[in-house]
Structure formats: C-alpha cells, structure tokens
N, C-alpha and C. Protein backbone atom coordinates (compact mmCIF):
# COMPACT_ATOMS: atom_id res chain seq x y z
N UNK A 1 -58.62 83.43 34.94
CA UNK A 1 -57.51 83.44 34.01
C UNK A 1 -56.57 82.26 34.22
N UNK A 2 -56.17 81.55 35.52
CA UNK A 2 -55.75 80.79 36.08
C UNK A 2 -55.91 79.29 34.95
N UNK A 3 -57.25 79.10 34.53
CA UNK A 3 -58.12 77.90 34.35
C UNK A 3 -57.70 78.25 33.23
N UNK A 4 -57.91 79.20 32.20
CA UNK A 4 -57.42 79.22 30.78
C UNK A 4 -55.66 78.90 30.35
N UNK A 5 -54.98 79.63 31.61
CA UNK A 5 -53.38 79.28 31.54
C UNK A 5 -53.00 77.43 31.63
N UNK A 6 -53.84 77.34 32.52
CA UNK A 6 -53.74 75.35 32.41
C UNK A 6 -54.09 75.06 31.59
N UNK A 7 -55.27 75.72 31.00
CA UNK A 7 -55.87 74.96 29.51
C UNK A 7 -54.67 75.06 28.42
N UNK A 8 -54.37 76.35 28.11
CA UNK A 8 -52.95 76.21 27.07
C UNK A 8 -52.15 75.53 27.18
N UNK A 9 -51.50 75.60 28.87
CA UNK A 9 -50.28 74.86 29.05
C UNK A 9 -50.71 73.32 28.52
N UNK A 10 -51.85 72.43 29.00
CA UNK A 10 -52.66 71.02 29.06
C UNK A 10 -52.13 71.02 27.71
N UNK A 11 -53.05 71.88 26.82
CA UNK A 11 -53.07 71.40 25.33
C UNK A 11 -51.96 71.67 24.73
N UNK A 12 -51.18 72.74 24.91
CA UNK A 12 -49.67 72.40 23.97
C UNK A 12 -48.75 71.10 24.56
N UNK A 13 -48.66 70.92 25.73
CA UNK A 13 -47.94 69.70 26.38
C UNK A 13 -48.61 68.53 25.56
N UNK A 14 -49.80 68.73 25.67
CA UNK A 14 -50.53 67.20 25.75
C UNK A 14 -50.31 66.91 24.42
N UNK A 15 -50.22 68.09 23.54
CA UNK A 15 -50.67 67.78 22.04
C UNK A 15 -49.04 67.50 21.45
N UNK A 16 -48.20 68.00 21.68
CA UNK A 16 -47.16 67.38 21.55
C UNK A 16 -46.28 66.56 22.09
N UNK A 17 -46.96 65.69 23.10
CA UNK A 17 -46.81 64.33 23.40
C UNK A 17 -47.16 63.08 22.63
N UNK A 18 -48.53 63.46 22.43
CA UNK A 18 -49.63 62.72 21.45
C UNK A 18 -48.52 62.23 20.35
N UNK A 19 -47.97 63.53 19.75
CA UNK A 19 -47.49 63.72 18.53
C UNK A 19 -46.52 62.90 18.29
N UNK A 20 -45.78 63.29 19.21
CA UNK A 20 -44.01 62.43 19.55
C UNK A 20 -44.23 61.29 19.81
N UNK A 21 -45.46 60.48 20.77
CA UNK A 21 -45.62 59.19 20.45
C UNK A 21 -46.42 58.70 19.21
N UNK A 22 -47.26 59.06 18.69
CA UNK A 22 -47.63 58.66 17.73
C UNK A 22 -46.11 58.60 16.63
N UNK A 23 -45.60 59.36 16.37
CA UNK A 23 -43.94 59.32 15.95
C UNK A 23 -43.71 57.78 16.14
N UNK A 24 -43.41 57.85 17.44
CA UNK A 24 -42.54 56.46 17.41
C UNK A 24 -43.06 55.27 17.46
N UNK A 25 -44.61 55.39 17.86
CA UNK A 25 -45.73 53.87 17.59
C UNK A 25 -46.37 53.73 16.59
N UNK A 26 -46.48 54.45 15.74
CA UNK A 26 -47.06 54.49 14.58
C UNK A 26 -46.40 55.26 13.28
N UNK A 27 -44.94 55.75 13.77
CA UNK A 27 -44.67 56.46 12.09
C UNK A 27 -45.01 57.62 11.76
N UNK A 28 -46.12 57.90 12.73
CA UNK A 28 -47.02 59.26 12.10
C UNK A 28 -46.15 60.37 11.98
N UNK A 29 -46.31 61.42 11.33
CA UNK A 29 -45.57 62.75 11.57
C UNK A 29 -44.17 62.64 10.81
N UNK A 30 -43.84 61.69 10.07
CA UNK A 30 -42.27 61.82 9.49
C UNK A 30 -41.32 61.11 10.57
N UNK A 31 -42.24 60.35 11.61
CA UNK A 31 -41.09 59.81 13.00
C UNK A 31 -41.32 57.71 12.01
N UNK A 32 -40.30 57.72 13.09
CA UNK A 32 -39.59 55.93 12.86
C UNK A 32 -40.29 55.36 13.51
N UNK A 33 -41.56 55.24 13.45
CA UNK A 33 -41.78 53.95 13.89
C UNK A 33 -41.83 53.54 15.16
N UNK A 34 -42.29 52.27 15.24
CA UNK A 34 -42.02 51.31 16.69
C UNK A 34 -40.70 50.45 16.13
N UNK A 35 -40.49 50.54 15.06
CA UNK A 35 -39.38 49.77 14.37
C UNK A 35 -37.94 50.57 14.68
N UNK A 36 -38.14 51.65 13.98
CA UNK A 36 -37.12 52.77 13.90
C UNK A 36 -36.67 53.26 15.35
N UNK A 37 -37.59 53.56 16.23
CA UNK A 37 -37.46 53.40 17.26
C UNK A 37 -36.38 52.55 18.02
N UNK A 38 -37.27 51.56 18.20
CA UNK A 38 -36.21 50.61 18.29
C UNK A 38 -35.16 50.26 18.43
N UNK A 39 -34.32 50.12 17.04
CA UNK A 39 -33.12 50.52 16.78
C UNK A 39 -32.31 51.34 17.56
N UNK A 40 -32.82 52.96 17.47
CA UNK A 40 -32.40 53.87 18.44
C UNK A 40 -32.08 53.60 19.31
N UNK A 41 -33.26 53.31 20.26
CA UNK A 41 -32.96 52.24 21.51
C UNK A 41 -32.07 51.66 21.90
N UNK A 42 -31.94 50.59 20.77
CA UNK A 42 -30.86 49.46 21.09
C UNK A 42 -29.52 50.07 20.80
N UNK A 43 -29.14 51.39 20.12
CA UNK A 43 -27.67 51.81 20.26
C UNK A 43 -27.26 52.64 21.40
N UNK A 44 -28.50 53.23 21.74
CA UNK A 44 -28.37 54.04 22.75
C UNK A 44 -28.37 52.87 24.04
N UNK A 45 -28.09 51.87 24.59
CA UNK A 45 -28.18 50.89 25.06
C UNK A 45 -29.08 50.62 25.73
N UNK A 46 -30.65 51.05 25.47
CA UNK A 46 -32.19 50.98 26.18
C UNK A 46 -32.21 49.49 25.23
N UNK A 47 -32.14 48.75 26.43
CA UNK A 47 -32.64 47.08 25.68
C UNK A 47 -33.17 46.45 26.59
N UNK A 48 -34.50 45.64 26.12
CA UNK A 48 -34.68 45.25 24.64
C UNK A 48 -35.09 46.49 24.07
N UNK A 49 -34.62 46.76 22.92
CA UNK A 49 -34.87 48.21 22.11
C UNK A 49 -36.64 47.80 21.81
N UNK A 50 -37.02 46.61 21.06
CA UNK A 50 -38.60 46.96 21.08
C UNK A 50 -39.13 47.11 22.69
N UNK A 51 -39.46 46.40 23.32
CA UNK A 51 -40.09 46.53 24.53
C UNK A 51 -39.73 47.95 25.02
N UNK A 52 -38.43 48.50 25.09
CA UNK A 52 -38.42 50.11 25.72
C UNK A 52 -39.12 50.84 24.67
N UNK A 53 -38.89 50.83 23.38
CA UNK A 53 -39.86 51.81 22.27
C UNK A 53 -41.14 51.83 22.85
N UNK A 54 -41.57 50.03 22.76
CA UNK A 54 -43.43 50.52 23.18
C UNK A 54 -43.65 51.07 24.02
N UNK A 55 -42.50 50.97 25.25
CA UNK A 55 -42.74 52.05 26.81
C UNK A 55 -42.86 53.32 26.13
N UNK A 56 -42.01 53.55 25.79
CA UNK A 56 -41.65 55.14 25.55
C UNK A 56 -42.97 55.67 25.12
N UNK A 57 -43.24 55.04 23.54
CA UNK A 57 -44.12 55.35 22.89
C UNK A 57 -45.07 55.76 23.78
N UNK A 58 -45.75 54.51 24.48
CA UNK A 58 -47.29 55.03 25.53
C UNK A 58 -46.96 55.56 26.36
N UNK A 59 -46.21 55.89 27.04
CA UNK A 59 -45.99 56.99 27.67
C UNK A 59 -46.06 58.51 27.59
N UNK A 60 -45.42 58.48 25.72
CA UNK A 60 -45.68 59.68 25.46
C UNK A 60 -46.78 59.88 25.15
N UNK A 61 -47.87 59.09 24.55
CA UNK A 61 -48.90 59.21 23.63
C UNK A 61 -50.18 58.87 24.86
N UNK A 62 -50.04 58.12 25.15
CA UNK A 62 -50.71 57.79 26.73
C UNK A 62 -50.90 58.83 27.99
N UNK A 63 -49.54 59.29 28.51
CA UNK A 63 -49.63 60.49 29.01
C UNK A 63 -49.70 61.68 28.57
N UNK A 64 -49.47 62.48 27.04
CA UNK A 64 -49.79 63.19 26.25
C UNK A 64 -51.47 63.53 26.17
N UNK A 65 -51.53 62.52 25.58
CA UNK A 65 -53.66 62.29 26.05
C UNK A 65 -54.58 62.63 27.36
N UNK A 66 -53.37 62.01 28.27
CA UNK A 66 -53.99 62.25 29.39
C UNK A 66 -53.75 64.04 30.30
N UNK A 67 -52.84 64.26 29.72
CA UNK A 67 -52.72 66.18 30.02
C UNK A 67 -53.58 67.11 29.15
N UNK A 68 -53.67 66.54 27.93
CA UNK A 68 -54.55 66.87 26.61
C UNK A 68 -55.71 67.22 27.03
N UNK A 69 -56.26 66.38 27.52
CA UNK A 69 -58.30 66.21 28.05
C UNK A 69 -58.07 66.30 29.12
N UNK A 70 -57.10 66.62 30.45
CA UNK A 70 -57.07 66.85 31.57
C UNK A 70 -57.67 65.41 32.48
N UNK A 71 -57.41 64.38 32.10
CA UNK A 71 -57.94 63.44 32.66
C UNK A 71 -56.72 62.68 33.56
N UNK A 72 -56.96 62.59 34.93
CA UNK A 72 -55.99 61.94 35.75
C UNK A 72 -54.39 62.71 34.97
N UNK A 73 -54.34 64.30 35.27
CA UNK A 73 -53.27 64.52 34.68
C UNK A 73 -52.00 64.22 35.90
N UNK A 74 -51.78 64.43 36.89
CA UNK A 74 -50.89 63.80 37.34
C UNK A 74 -50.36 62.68 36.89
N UNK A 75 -51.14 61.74 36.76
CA UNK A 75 -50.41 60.15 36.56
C UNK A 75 -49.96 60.47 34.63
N UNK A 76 -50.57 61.12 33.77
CA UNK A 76 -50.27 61.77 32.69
C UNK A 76 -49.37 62.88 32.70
N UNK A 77 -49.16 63.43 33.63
CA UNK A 77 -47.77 64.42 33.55
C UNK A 77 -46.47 63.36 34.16
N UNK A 78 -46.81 62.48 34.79
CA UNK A 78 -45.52 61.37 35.61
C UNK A 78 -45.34 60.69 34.05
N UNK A 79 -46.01 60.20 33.20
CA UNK A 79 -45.05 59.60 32.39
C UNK A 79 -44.42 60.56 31.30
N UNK A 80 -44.98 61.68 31.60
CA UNK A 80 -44.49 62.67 30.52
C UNK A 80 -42.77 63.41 31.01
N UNK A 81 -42.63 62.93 32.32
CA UNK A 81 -41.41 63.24 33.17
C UNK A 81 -40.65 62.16 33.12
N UNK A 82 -41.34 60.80 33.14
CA UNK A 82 -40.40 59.68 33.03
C UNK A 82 -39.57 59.57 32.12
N UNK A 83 -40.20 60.31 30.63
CA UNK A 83 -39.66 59.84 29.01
C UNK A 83 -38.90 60.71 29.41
N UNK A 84 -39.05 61.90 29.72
CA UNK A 84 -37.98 63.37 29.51
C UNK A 84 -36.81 62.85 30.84
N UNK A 85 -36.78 62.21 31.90
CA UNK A 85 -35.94 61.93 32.48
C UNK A 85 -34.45 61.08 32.25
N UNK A 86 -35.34 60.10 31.09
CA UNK A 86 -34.54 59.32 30.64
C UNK A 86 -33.64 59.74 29.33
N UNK A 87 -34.66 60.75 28.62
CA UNK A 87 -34.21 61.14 27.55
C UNK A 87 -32.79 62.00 27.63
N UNK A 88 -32.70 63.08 28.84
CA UNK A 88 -31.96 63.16 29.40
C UNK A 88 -30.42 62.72 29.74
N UNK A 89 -30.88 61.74 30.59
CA UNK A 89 -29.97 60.77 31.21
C UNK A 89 -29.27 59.99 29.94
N UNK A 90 -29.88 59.55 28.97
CA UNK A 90 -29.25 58.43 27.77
C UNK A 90 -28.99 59.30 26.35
N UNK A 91 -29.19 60.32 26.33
CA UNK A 91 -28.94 61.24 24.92
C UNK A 91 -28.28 62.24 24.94
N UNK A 92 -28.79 63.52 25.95
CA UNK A 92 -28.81 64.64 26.11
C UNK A 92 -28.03 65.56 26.81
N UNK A 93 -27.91 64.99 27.91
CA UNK A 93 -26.88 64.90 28.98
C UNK A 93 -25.56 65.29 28.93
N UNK A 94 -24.78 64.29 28.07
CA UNK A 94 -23.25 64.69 27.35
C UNK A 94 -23.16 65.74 26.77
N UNK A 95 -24.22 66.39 26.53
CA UNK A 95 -24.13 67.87 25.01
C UNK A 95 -24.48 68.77 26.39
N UNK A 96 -24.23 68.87 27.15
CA UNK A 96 -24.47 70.18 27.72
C UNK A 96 -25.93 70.47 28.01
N UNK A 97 -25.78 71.66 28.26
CA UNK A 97 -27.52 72.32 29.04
C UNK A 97 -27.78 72.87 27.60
N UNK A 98 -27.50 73.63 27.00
CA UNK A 98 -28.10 74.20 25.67
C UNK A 98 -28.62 73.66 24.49
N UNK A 99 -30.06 73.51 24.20
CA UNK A 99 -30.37 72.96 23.08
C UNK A 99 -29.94 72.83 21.75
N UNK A 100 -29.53 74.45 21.46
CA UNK A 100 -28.86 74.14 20.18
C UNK A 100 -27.24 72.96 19.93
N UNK A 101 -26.67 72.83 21.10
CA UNK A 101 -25.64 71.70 21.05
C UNK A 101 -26.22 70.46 21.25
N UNK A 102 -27.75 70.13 21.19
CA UNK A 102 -28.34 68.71 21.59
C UNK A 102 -28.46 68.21 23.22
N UNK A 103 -28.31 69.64 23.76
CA UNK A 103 -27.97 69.46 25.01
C UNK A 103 -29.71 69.13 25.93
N UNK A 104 -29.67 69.67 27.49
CA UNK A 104 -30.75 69.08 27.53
C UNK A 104 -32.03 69.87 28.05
N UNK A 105 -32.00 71.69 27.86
CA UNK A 105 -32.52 72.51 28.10
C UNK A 105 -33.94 72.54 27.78
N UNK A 106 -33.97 71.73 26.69
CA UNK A 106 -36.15 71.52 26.09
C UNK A 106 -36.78 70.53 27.28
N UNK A 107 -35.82 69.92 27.41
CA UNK A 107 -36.55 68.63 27.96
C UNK A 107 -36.50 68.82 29.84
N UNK A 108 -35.79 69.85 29.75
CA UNK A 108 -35.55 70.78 31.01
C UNK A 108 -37.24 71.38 31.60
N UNK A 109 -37.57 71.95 30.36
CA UNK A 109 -38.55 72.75 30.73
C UNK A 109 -39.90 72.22 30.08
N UNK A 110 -39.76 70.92 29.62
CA UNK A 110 -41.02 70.29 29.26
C UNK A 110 -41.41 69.24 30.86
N UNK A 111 -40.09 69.07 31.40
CA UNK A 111 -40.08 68.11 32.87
C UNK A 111 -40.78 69.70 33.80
N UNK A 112 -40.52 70.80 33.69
CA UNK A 112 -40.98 71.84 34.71
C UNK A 112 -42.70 71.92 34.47
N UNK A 113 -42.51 72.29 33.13
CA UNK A 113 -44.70 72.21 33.01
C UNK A 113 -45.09 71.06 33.76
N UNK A 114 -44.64 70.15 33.29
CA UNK A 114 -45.73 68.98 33.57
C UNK A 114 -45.48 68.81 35.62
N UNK A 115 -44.45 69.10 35.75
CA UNK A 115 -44.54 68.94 37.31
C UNK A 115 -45.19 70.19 37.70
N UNK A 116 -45.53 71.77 36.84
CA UNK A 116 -46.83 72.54 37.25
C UNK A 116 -47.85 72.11 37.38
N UNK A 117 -48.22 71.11 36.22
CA UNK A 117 -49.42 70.61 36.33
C UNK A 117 -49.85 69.66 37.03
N UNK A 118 -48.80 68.75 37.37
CA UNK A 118 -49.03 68.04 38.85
C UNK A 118 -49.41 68.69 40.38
N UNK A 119 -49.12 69.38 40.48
CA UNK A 119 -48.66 70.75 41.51
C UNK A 119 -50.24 71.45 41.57
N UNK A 120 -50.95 71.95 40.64
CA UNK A 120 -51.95 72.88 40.52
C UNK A 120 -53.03 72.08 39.42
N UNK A 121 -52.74 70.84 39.05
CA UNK A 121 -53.90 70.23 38.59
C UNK A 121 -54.55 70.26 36.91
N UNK A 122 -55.45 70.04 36.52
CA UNK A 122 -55.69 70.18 35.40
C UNK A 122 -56.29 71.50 35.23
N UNK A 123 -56.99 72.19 36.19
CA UNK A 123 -57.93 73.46 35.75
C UNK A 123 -59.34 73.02 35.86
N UNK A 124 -60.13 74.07 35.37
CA UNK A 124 -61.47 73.72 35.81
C UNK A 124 -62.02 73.69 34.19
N UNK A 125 -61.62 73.45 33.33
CA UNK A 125 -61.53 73.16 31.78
C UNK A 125 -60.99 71.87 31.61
N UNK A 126 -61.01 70.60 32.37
CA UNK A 126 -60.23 69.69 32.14
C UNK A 126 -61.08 68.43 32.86
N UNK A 127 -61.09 67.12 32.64
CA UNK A 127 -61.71 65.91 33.03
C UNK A 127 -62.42 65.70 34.39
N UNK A 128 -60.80 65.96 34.89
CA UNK A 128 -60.33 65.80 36.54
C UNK A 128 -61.72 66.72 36.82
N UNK A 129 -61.67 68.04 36.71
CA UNK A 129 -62.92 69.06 37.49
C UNK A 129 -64.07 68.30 37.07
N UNK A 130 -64.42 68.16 35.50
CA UNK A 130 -65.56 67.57 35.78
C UNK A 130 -66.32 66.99 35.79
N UNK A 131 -65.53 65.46 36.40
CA UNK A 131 -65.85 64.15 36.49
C UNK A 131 -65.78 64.37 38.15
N UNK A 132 -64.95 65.22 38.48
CA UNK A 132 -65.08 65.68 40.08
C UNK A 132 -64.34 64.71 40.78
N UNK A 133 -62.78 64.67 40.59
CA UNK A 133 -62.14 63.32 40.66
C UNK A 133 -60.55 63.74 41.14
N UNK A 134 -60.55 64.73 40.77
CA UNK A 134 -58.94 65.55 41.44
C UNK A 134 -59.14 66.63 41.31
C-alpha cells in the first residue's frame, strides 16, 4: 500500500509541477509565458526577470517530470522546494500563513510532500526502483 501512496503522492506533485511550468515556459494552461513571467519577476525584484523565469520555469517543469516518472526524485523534489522556497520568501510571506489571504500555507505543504519523497523515495512504481538506482 506504501508503493501506491508514493505513486499518488509522485503523480499529483509531479503533474502539477509539469503544469505550473509549462504555465510559465510555454503559456500553456491560461499561464504568462516566459514573457509574462518575466515581468512578474522583475516587479517582484527577481532580476534579471528573464533568466530567473527560465530558472523557475525548469525547475518546475524539470523537477515536476522528474517526481512524475519517479526518476532521480530527490534531485526532482529539491527543485520543487527551491521554487516553493522562494515563492514564499518574495510573494507570500507578507500575507500571512493562510491561503485564502495569499498567504503561504499551499506552498507550505507542497515543500512537506516533496521533502516525503526525498525521505522515503520514489516507491517501487517509479524509475529510481527500476532502473535500480535509488
């Protein structure tokens, strides 16, 4: 049961990482862009606003993928903690702990999965098992 609970956790994390970067590197989903992005960036004072977007972006979409298919998910749950650390620290932070004020309670508990899955691995449904590699 263990191996199926990582599998859910893997694929809802992973799949809405994917998502959120594809958002901001490609537009996809109703998101801004690497352009739109950007911008953001640069008010929120992450500069150069392009160069931090493309971080962000592969990070999310990069490490998203990589919790997704369970492949090297550690180093795929670390950038999935990096974005949410920062996101945090430069947005979220000022509004309090509660999401509904913009505060920073989602990103609270999207930083806790992914450090589960660092912790206990991908599962035996996932790359890592069986490529036989973590």
């Amino acid at each position: 049961m263990e191996d199926i609970a990582l599998l859910i956790l893997r694929l809802v994390l992973g799949g809405l990482f994917v998502a959120h970067g594809a958002q901001k590197l490609f537009g996809s989903f109703g998101g801004p862009g690497l352009k739109g992005t950007a911008g953001f960036f640069e008010q929120i004072g992450l500069k150069p606003g392009r160069a931090m977007a493309l971080l962000a972006g592969l990070a999310e979409f990069g490490g998203g993928l990589l919790v997704l298919v369970g492949f090297l998910t550690p180093l795929g749950a670390l950038a999935i903690i990096a974005v949410q650390a920062v996101a945090i620290a430069r947005v979220h932070l000022p509004n309090g702990f509660f999401n509904e004020g913009g505060g920073y309670e989602f990103n609270l508990i999207l930083i806790a999965v992914a450090v589960a899955l660092i912790l206990t691995g991908s599962g035996a449904y996932g790359l890592d098992a069986a490529l036989e590699i973590l």
